[in-house]
C-alpha atoms as a PDB file:
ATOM      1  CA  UNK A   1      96.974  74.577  88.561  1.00  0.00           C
ATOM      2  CA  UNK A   2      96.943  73.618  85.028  1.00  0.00           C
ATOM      3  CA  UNK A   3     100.211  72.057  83.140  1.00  0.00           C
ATOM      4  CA  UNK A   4     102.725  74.976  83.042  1.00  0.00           C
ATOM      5  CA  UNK A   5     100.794  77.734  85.043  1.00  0.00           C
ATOM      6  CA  UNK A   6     104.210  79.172  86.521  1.00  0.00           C
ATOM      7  CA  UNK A   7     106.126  79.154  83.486  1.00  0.00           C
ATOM      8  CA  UNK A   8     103.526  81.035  82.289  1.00  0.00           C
ATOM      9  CA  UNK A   9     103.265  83.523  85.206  1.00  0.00           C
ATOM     10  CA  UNK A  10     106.915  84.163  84.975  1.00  0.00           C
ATOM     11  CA  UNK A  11     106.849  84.649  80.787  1.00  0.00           C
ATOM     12  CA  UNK A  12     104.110  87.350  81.772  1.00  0.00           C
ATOM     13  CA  UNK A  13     106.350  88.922  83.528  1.00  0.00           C
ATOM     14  CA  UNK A  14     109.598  88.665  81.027  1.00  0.00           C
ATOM     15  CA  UNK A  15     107.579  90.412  78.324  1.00  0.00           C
ATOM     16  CA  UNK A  16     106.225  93.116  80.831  1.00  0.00           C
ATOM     17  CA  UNK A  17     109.707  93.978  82.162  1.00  0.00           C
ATOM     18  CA  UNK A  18     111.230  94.335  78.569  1.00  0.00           C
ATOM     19  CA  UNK A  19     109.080  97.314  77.619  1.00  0.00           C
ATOM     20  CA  UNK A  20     110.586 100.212  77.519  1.00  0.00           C
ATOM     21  CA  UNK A  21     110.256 102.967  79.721  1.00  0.00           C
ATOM     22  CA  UNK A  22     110.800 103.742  83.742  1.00  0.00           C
ATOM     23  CA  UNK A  23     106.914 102.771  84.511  1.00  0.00           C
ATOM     24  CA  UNK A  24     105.318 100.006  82.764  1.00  0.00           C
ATOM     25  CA  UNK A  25     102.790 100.873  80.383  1.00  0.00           C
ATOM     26  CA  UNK A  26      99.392 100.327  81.150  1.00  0.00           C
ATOM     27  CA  UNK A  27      98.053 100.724  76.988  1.00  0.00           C
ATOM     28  CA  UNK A  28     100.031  97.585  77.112  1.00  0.00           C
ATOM     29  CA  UNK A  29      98.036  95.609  79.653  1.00  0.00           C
ATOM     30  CA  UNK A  30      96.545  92.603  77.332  1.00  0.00           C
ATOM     31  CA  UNK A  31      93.161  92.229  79.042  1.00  0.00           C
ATOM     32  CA  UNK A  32      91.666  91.173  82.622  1.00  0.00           C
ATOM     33  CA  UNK A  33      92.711  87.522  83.162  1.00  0.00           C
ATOM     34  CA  UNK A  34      96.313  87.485  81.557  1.00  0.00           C
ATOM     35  CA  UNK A  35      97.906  90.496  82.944  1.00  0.00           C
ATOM     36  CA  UNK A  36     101.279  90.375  85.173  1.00  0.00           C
ATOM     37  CA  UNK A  37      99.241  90.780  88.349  1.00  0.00           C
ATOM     38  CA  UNK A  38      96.659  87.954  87.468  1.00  0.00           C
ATOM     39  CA  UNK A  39     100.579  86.278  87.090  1.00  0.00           C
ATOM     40  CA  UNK A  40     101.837  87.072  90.407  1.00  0.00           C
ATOM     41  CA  UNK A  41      98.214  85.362  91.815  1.00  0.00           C
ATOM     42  CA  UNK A  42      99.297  82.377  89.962  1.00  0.00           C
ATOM     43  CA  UNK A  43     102.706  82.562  91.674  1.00  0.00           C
ATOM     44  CA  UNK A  44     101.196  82.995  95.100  1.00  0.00           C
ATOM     45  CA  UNK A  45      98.895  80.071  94.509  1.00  0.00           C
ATOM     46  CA  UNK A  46     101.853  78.236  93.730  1.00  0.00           C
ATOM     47  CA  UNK A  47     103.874  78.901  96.324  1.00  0.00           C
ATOM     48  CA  UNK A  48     101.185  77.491  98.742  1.00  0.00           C
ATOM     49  CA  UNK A  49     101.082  74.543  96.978  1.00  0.00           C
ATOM     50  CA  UNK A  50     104.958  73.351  96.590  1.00  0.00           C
ATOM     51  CA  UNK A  51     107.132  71.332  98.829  1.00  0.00           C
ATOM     52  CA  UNK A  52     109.740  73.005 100.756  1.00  0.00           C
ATOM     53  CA  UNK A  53     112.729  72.791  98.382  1.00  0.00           C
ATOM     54  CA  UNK A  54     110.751  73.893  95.436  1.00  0.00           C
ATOM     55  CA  UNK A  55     108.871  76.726  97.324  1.00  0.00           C
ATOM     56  CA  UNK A  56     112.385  78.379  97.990  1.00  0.00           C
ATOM     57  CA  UNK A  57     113.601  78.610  94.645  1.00  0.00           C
ATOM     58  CA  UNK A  58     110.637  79.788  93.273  1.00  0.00           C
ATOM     59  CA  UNK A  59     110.816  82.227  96.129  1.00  0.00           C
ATOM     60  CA  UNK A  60     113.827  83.659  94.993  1.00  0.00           C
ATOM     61  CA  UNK A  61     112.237  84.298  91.645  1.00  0.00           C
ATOM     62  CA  UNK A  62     109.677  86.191  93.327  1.00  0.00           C
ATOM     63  CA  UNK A  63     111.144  88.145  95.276  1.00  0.00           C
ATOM     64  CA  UNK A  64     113.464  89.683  92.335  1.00  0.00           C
ATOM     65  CA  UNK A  65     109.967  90.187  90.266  1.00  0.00           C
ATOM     66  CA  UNK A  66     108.262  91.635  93.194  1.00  0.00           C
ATOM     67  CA  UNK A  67     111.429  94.110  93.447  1.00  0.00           C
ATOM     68  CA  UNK A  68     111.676  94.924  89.672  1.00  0.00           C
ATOM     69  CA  UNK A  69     107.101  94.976  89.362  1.00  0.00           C
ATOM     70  CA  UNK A  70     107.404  97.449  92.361  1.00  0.00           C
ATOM     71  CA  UNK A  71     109.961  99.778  91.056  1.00  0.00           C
ATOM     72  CA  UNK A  72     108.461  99.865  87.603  1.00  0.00           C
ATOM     73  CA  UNK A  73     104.685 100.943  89.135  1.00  0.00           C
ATOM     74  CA  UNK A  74     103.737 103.233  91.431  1.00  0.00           C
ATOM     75  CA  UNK A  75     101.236 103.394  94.345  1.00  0.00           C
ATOM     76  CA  UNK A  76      97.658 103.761  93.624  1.00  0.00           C
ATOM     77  CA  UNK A  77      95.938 104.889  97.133  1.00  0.00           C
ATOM     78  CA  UNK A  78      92.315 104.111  95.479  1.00  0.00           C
ATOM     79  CA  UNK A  79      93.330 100.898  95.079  1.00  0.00           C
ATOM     80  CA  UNK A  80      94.112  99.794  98.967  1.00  0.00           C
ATOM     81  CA  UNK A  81      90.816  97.842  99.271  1.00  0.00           C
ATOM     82  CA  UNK A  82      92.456  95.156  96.765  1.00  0.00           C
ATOM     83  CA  UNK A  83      95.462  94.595  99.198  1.00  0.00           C
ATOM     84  CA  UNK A  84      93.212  91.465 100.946  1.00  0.00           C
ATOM     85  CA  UNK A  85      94.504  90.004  97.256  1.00  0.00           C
ATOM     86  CA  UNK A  86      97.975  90.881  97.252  1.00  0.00           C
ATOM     87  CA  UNK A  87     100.248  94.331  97.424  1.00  0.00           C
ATOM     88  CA  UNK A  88     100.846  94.093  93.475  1.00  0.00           C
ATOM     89  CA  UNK A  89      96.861  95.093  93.325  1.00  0.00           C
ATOM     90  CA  UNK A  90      97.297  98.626  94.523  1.00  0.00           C
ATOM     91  CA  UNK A  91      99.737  99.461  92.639  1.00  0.00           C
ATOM     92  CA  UNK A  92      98.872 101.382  89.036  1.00  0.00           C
ATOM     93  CA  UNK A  93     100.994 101.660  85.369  1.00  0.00           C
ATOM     94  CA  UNK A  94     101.991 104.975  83.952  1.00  0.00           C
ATOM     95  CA  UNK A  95      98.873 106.601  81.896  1.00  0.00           C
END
């Protein structure tokens, strides 16, 4: 990973769960590459990569984001074929 991938990742996510509304928005989405679920890859990657101390706090983080990221989007059934990538791929933004 490149110098400050996670703190990265994790700003993605701060600015994505300060929107307003119940769902987040998808006309807010920046562009492929930077958006909070290309974030939570990064955080996956990293959590197979840290030692065992560093892996659980960083676990803790994700679990609250992976909490918050699922109740703000809902369930996008066309979308199970990207689950072999994560859960937070078939999942879809308010239109």
């Amino acid at each position: 990973m490149w110098p400050n991938a996670v703190a990265n990742a994790l700003s993605r996510f701060e600015w994505a769960f300060k929107q307003p509304g119940r769902y987040l928005n998808a006309s807010q989405a920046y562009s492929p590459g930077i958006e909070v679920e290309d974030a939570r890859d990064d955080l996956e990657w990293a959590m197979r990569h840290l030692p065992p101390g560093a892996k659980r706090d960083l676990g803790r983080l994700i679990a609250r984001i992976d909490e918050k990221f699922e109740r703000r989007t809902l369930p996008e059934p066309n979308y199970i074929e990207l689950a072999i990538f994560g859960w937070w791929w078939t999942t879809m933004r308010e239109r």
